[in-house]
N, C-alpha and C. Protein backbone atom coordinates (compact mmCIF):
# COMPACT_ATOMS: atom_id res chain seq x y z
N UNK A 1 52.90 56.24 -59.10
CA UNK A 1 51.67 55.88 -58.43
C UNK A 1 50.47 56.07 -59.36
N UNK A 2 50.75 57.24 -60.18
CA UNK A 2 49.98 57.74 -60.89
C UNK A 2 49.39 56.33 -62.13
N UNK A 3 50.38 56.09 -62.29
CA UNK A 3 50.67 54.88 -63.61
C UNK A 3 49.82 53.75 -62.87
N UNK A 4 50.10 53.34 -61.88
CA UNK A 4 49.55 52.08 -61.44
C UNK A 4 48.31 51.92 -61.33
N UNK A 5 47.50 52.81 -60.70
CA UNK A 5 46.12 53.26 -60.89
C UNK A 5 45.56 53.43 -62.13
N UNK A 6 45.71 53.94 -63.24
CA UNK A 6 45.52 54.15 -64.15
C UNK A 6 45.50 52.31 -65.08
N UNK A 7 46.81 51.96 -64.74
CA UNK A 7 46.85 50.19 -65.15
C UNK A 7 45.85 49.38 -64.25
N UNK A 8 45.79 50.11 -63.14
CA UNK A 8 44.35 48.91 -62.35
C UNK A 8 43.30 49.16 -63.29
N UNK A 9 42.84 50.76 -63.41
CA UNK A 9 41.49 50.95 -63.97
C UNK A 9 41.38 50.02 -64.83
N UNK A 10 42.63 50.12 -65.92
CA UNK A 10 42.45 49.65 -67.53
C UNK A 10 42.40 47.86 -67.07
N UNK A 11 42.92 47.32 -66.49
CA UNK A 11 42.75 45.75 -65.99
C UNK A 11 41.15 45.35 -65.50
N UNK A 12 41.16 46.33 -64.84
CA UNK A 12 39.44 46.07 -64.51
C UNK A 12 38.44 45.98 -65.27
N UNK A 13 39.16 47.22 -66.37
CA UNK A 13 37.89 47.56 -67.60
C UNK A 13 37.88 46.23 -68.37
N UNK A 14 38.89 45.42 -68.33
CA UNK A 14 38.64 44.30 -69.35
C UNK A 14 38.04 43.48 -68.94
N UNK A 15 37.46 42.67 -69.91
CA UNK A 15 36.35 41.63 -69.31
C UNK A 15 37.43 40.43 -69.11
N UNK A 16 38.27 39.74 -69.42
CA UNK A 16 39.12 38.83 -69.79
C UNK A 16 39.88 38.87 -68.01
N UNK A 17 39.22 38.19 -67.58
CA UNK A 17 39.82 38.00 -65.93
C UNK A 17 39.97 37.25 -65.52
N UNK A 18 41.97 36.83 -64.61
CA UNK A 18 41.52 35.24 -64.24
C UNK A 18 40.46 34.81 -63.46
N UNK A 19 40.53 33.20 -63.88
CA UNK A 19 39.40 32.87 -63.08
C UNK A 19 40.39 31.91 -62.26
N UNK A 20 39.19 32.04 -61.11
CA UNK A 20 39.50 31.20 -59.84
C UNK A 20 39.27 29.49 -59.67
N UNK A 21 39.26 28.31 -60.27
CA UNK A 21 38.74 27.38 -60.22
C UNK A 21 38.30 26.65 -59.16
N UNK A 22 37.68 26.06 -59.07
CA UNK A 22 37.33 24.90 -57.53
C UNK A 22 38.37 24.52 -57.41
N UNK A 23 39.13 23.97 -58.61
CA UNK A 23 40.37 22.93 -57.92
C UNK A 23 40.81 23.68 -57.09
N UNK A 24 41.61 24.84 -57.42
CA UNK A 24 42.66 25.88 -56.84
C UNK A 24 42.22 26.08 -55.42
N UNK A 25 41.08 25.58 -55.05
CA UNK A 25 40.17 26.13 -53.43
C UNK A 25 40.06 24.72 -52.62
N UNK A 26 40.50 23.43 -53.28
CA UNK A 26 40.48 22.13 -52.91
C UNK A 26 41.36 22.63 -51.51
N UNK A 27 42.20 22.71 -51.62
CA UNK A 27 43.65 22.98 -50.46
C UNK A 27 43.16 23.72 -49.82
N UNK A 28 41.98 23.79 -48.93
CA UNK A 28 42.08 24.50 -47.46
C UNK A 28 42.07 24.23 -46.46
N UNK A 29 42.56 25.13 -45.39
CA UNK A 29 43.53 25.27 -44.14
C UNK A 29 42.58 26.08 -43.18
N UNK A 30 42.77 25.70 -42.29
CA UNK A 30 42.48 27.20 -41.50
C UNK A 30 43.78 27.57 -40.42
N UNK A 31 43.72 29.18 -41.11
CA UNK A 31 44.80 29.75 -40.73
C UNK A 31 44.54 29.80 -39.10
N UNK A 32 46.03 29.81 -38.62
CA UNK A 32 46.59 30.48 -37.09
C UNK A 32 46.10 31.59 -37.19
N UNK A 33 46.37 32.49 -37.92
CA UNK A 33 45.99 33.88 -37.70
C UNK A 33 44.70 34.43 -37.26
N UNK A 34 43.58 33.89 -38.25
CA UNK A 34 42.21 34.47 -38.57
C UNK A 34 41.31 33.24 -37.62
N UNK A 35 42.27 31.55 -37.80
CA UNK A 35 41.38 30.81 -37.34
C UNK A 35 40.01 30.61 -38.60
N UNK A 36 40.50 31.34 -39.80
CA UNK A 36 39.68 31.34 -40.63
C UNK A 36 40.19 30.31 -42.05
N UNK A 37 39.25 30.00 -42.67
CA UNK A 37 40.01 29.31 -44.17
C UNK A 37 40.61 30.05 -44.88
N UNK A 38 41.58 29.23 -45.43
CA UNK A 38 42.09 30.03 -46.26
C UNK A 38 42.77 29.15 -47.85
N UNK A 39 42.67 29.04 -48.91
CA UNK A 39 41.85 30.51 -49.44
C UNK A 39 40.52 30.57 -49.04
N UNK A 40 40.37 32.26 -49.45
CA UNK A 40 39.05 32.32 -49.21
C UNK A 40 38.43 33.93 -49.82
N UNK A 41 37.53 34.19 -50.20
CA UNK A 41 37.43 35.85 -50.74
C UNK A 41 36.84 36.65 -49.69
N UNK A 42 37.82 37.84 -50.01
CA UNK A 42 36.99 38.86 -48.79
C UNK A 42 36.89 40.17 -50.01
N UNK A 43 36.79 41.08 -48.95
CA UNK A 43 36.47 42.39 -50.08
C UNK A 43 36.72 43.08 -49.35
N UNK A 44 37.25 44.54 -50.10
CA UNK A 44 38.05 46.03 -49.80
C UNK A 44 37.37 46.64 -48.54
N UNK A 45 37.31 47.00 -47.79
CA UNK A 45 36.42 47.86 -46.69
C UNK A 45 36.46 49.24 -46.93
N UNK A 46 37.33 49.97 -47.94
CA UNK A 46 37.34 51.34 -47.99
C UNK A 46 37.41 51.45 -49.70
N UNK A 47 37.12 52.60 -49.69
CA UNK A 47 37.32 53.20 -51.01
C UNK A 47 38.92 53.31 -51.64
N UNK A 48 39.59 53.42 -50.31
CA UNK A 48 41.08 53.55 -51.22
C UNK A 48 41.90 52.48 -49.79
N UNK A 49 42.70 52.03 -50.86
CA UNK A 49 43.20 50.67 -49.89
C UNK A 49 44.68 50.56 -50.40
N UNK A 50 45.50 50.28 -49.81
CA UNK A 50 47.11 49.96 -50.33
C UNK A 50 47.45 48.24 -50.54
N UNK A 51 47.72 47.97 -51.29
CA UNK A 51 48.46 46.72 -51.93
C UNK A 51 49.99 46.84 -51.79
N UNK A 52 50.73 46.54 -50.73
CA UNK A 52 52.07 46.49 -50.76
C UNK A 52 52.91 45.42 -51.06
N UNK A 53 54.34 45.10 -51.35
CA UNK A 53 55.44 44.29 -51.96
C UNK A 53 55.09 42.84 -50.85
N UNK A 54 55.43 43.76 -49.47
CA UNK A 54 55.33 42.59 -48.28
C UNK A 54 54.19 43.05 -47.29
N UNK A 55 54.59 42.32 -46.39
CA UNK A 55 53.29 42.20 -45.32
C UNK A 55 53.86 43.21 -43.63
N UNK A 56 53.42 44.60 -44.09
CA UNK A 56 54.21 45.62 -42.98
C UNK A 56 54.09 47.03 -44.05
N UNK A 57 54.11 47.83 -42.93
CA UNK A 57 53.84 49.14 -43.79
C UNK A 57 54.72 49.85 -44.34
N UNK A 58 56.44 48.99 -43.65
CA UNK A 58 57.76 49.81 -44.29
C UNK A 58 57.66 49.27 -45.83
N UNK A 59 56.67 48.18 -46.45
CA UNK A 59 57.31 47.87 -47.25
C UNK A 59 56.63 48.76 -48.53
N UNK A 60 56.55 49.15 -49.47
CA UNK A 60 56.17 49.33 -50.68
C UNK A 60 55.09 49.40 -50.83
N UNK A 61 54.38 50.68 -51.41
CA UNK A 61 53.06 50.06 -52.36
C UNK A 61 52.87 49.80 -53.68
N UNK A 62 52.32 48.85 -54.23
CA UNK A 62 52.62 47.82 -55.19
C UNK A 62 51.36 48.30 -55.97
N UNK A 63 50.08 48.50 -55.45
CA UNK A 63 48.54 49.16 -55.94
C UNK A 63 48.00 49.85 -54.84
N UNK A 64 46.87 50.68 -55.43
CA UNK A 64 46.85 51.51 -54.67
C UNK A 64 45.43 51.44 -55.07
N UNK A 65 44.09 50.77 -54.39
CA UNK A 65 43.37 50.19 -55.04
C UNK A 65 42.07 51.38 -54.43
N UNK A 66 41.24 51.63 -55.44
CA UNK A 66 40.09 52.27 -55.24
C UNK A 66 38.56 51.91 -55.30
N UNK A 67 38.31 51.01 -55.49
CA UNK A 67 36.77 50.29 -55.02
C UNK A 67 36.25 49.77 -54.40
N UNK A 68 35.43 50.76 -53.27
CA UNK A 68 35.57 49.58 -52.27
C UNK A 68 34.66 48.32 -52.35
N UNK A 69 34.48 47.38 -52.04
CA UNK A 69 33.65 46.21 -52.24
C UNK A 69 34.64 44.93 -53.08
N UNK A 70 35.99 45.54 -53.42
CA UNK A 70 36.40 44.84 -54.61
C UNK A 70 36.99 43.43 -53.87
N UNK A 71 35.89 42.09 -54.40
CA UNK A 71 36.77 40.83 -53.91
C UNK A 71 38.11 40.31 -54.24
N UNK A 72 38.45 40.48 -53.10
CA UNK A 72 39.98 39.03 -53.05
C UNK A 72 40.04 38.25 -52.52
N UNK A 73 41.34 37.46 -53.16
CA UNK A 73 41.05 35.98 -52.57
C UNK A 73 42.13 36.02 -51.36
N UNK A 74 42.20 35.82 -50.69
CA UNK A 74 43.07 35.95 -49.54
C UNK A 74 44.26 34.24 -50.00
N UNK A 75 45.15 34.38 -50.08
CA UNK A 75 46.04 33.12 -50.22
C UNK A 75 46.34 32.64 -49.25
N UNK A 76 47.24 33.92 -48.22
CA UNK A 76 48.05 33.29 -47.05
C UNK A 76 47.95 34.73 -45.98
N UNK A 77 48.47 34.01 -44.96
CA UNK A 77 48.51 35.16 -44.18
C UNK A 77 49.20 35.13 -43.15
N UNK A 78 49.68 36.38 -42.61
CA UNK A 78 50.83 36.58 -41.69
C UNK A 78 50.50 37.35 -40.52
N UNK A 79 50.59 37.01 -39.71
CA UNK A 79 49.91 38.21 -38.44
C UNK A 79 48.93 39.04 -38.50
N UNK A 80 48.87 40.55 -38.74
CA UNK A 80 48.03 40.94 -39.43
C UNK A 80 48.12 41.49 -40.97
N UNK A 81 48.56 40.84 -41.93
CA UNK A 81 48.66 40.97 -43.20
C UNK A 81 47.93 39.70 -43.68
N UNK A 82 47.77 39.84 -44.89
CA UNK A 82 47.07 39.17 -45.35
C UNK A 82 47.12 38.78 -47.35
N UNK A 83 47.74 37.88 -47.52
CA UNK A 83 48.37 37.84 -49.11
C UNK A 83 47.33 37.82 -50.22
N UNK A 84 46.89 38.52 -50.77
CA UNK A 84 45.55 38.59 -51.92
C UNK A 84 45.68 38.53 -52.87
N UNK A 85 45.15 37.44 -53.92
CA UNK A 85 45.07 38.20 -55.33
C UNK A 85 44.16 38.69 -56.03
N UNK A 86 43.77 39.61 -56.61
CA UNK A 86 43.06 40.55 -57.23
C UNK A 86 42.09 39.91 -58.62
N UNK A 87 41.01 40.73 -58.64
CA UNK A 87 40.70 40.24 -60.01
C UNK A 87 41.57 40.10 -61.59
N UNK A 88 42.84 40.70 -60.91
CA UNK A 88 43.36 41.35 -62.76
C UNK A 88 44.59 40.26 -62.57
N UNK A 89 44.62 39.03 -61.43
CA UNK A 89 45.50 38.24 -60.96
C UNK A 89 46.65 38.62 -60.75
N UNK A 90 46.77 40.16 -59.86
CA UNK A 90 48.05 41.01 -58.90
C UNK A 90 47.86 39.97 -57.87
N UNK A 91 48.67 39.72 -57.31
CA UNK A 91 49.24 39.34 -55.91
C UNK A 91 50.04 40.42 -54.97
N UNK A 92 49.23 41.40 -53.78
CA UNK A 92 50.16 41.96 -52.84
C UNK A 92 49.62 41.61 -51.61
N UNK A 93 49.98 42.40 -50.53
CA UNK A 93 49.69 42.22 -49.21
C UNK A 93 49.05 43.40 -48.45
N UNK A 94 48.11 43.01 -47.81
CA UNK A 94 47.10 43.76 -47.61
C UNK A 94 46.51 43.62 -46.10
N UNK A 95 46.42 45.08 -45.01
CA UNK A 95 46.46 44.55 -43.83
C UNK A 95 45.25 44.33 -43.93
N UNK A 96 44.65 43.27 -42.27
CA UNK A 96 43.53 43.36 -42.30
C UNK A 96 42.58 43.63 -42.17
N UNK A 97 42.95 45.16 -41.65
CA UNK A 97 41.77 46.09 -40.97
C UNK A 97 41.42 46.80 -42.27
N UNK A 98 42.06 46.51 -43.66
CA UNK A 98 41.38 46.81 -44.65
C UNK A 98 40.66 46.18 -45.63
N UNK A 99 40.04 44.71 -44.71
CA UNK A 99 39.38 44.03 -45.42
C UNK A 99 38.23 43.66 -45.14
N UNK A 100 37.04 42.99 -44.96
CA UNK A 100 35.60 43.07 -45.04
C UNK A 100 34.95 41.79 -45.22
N UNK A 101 34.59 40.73 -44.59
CA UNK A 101 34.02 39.80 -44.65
C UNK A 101 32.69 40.08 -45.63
N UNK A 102 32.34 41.05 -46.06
CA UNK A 102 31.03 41.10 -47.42
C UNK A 102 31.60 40.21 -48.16
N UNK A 103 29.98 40.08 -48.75
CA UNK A 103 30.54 38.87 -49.64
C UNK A 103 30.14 39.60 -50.78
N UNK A 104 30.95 39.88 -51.80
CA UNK A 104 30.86 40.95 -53.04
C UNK A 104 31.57 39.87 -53.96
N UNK A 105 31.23 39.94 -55.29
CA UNK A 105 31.67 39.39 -56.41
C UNK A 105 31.61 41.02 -57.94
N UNK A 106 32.53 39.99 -58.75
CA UNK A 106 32.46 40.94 -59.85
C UNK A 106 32.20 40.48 -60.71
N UNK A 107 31.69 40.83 -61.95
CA UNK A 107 30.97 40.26 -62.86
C UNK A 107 32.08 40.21 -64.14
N UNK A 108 31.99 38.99 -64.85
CA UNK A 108 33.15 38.64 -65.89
C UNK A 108 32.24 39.55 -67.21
N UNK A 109 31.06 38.98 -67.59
CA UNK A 109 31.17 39.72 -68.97
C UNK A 109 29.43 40.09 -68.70
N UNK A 110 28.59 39.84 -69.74
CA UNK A 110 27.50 39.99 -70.02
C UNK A 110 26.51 39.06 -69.78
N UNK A 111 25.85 39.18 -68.85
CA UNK A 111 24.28 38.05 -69.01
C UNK A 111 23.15 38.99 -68.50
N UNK A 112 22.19 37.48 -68.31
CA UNK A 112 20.57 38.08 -68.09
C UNK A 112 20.70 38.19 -66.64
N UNK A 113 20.26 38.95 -65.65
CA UNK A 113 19.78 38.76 -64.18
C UNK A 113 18.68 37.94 -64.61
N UNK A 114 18.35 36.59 -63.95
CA UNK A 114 17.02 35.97 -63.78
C UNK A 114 16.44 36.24 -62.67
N UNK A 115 14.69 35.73 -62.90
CA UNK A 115 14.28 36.11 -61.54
C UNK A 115 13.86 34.88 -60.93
N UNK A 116 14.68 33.64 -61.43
CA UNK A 116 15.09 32.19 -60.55
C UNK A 116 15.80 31.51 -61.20
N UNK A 117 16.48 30.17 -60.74
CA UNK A 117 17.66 29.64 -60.80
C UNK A 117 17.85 28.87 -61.96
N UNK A 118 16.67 28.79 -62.96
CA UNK A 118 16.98 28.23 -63.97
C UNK A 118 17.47 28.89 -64.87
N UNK A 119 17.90 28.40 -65.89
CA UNK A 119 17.76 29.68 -66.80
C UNK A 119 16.91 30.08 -68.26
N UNK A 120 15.44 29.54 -67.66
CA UNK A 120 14.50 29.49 -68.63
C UNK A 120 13.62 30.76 -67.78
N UNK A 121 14.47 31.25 -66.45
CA UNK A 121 13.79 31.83 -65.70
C UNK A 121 13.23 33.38 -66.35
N UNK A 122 12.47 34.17 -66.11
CA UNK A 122 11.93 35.19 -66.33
C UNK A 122 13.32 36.49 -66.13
N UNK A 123 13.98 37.36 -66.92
CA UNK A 123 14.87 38.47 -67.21
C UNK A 123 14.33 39.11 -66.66
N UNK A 124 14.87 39.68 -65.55
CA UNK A 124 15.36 40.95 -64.55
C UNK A 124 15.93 41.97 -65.30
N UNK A 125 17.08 42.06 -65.67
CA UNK A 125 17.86 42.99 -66.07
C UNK A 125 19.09 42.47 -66.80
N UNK A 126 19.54 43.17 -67.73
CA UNK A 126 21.11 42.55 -68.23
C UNK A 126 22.33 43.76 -67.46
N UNK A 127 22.93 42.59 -67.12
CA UNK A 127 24.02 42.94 -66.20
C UNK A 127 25.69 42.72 -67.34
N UNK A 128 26.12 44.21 -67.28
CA UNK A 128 27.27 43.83 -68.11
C UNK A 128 28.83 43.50 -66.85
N UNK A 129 29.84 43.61 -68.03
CA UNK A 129 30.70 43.37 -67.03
C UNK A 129 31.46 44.13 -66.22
N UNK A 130 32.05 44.05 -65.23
CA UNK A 130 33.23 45.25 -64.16
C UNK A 130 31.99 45.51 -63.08
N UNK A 131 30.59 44.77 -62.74
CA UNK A 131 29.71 45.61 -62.00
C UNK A 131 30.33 44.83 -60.40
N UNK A 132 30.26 45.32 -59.50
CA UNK A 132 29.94 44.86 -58.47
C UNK A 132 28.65 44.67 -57.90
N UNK A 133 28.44 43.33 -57.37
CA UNK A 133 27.63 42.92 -56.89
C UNK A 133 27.52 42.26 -55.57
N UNK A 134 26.51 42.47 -54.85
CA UNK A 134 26.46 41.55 -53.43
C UNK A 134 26.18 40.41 -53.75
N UNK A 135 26.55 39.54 -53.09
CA UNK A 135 26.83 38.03 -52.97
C UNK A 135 25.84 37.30 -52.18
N UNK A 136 24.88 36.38 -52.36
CA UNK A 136 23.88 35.61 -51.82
C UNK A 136 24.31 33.98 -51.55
N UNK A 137 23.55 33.47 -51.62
CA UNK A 137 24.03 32.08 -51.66
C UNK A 137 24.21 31.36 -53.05
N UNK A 138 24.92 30.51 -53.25
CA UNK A 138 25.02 29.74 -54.49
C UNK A 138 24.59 28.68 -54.15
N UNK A 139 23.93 28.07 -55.42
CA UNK A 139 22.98 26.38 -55.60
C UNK A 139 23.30 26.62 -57.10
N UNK A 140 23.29 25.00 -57.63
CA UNK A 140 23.12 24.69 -59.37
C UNK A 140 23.22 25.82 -59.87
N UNK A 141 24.93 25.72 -59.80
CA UNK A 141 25.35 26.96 -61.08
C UNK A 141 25.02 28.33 -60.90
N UNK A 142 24.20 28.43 -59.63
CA UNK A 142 23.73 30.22 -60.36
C UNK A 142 23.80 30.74 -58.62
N UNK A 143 23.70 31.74 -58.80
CA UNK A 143 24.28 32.78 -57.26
C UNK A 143 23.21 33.59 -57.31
N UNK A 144 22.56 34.46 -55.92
CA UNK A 144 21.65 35.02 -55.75
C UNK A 144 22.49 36.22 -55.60
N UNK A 145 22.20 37.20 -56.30
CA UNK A 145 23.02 38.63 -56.22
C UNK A 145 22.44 39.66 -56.21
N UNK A 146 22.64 40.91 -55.31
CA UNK A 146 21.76 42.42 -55.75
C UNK A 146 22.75 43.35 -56.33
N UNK A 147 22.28 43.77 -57.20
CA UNK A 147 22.65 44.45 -58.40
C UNK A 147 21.96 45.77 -58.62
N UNK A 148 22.48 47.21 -57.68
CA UNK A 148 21.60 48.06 -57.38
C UNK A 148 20.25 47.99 -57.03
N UNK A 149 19.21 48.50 -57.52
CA UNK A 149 17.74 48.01 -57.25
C UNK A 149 17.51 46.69 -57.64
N UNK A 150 18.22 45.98 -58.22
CA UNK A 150 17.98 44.62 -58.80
C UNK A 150 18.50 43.59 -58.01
N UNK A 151 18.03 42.68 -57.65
CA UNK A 151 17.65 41.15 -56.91
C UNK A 151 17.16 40.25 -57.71
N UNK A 152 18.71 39.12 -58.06
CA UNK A 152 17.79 37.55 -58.79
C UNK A 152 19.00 37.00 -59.14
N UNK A 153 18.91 36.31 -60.00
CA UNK A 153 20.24 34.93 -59.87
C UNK A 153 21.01 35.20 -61.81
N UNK A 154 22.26 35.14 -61.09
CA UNK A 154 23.38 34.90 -61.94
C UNK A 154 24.37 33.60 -62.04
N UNK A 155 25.05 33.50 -63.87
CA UNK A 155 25.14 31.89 -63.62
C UNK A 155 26.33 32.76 -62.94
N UNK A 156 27.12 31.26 -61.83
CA UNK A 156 27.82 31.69 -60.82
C UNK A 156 29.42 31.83 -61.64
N UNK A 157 29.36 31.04 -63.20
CA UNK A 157 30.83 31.33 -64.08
C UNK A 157 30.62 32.76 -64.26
N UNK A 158 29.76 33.63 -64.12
CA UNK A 158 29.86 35.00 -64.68
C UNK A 158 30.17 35.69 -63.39
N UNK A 159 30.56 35.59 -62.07
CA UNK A 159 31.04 36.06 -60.69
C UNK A 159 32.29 35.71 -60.31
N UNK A 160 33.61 36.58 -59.95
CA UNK A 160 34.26 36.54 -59.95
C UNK A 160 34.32 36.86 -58.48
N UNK A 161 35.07 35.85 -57.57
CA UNK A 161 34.56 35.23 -56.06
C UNK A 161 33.03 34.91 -55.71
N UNK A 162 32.60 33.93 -56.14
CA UNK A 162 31.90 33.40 -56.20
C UNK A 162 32.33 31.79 -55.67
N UNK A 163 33.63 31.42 -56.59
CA UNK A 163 33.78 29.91 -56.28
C UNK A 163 34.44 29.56 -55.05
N UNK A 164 34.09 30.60 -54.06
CA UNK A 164 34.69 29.94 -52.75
C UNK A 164 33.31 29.87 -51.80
N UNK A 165 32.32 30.21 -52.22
CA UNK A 165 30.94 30.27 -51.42
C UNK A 165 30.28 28.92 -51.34
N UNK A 166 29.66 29.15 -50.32
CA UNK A 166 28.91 27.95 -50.44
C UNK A 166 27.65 27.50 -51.46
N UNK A 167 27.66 26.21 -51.78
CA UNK A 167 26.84 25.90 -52.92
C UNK A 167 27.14 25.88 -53.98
């Protein structure tokens, strides 16, 4: 258990994360279950959360995940489970009373926070990568995000769940 945690941290710490494409989000459904789309990103509701093999609590834990806010993409879903993959592109199953309609993204590498949507816009702050951030709306490329005391727009390739939002 010890090991796996330790391999999340080090996956997280890297900037090199899959990305999610539009295409991959073309194919949505809305599930029986949720009545909700799917795919779609949600985020952790607790600080410590289980990632298991299958979808039920006899089965395995697979990660054993500690941040809370951390977006996933929800794939599929089963009663109350729910199939996710992770920023470090793990795939387990995850119930859903441990998940969170916030809309949180993570940041791939290094840019400017602007303080509007261009990007000739006036520098806020530089935002590196692994931060979590709250999630605003997306328009032309760039996402409105708060970033501790900081509020203003990021391009939306540097947010990781981002490309299932609107705009």
């Amino acid at each position: 258990m010890k090991r796996a945690v330790l391999a999340l941290a080090l996956a997280l710490a890297s900037p090199v994360l899959p990305s999610v494409s539009a295409e991959s989000l073309d194919d949505v459904q809305i599930s029986r279950f949720s009545n909700k789309p799917v795919p779609r990103f949600e985020s952790l509701r607790h600080e410590k959360v289980n990632g298991r093999i299958g979808p039920g609590k006899d089965y395995g834990v697979r990660w054993e995940y500690l941040r809370r806010g951390l977006p996933v993409l929800i794939l599929k879903e089963s009663g109350d489970w729910r199939y996710v993959r992770d920023p470090a592109g793990d795939e387990v199953w995850i119930e859903k009373t441990q998940l969170s309609d916030a809309r949180m993204a993570l940041t791939l590498g290094t840019f400017a926070l602007k303080a509007g949507r261009a990007s000739d816009s006036r520098d806020l702050a530089t935002i590196g990568p692994d931060v979590l951030v709250e999630l605003g709306e997306c328009e032309r490329g760039a996402c409105r995000v708060t970033a501790g005391k900081y509020r203003g727009w990021a391009p939306r390739t540097q947010l990781w769940g981002a490309d299932a939002t609107k705009g």
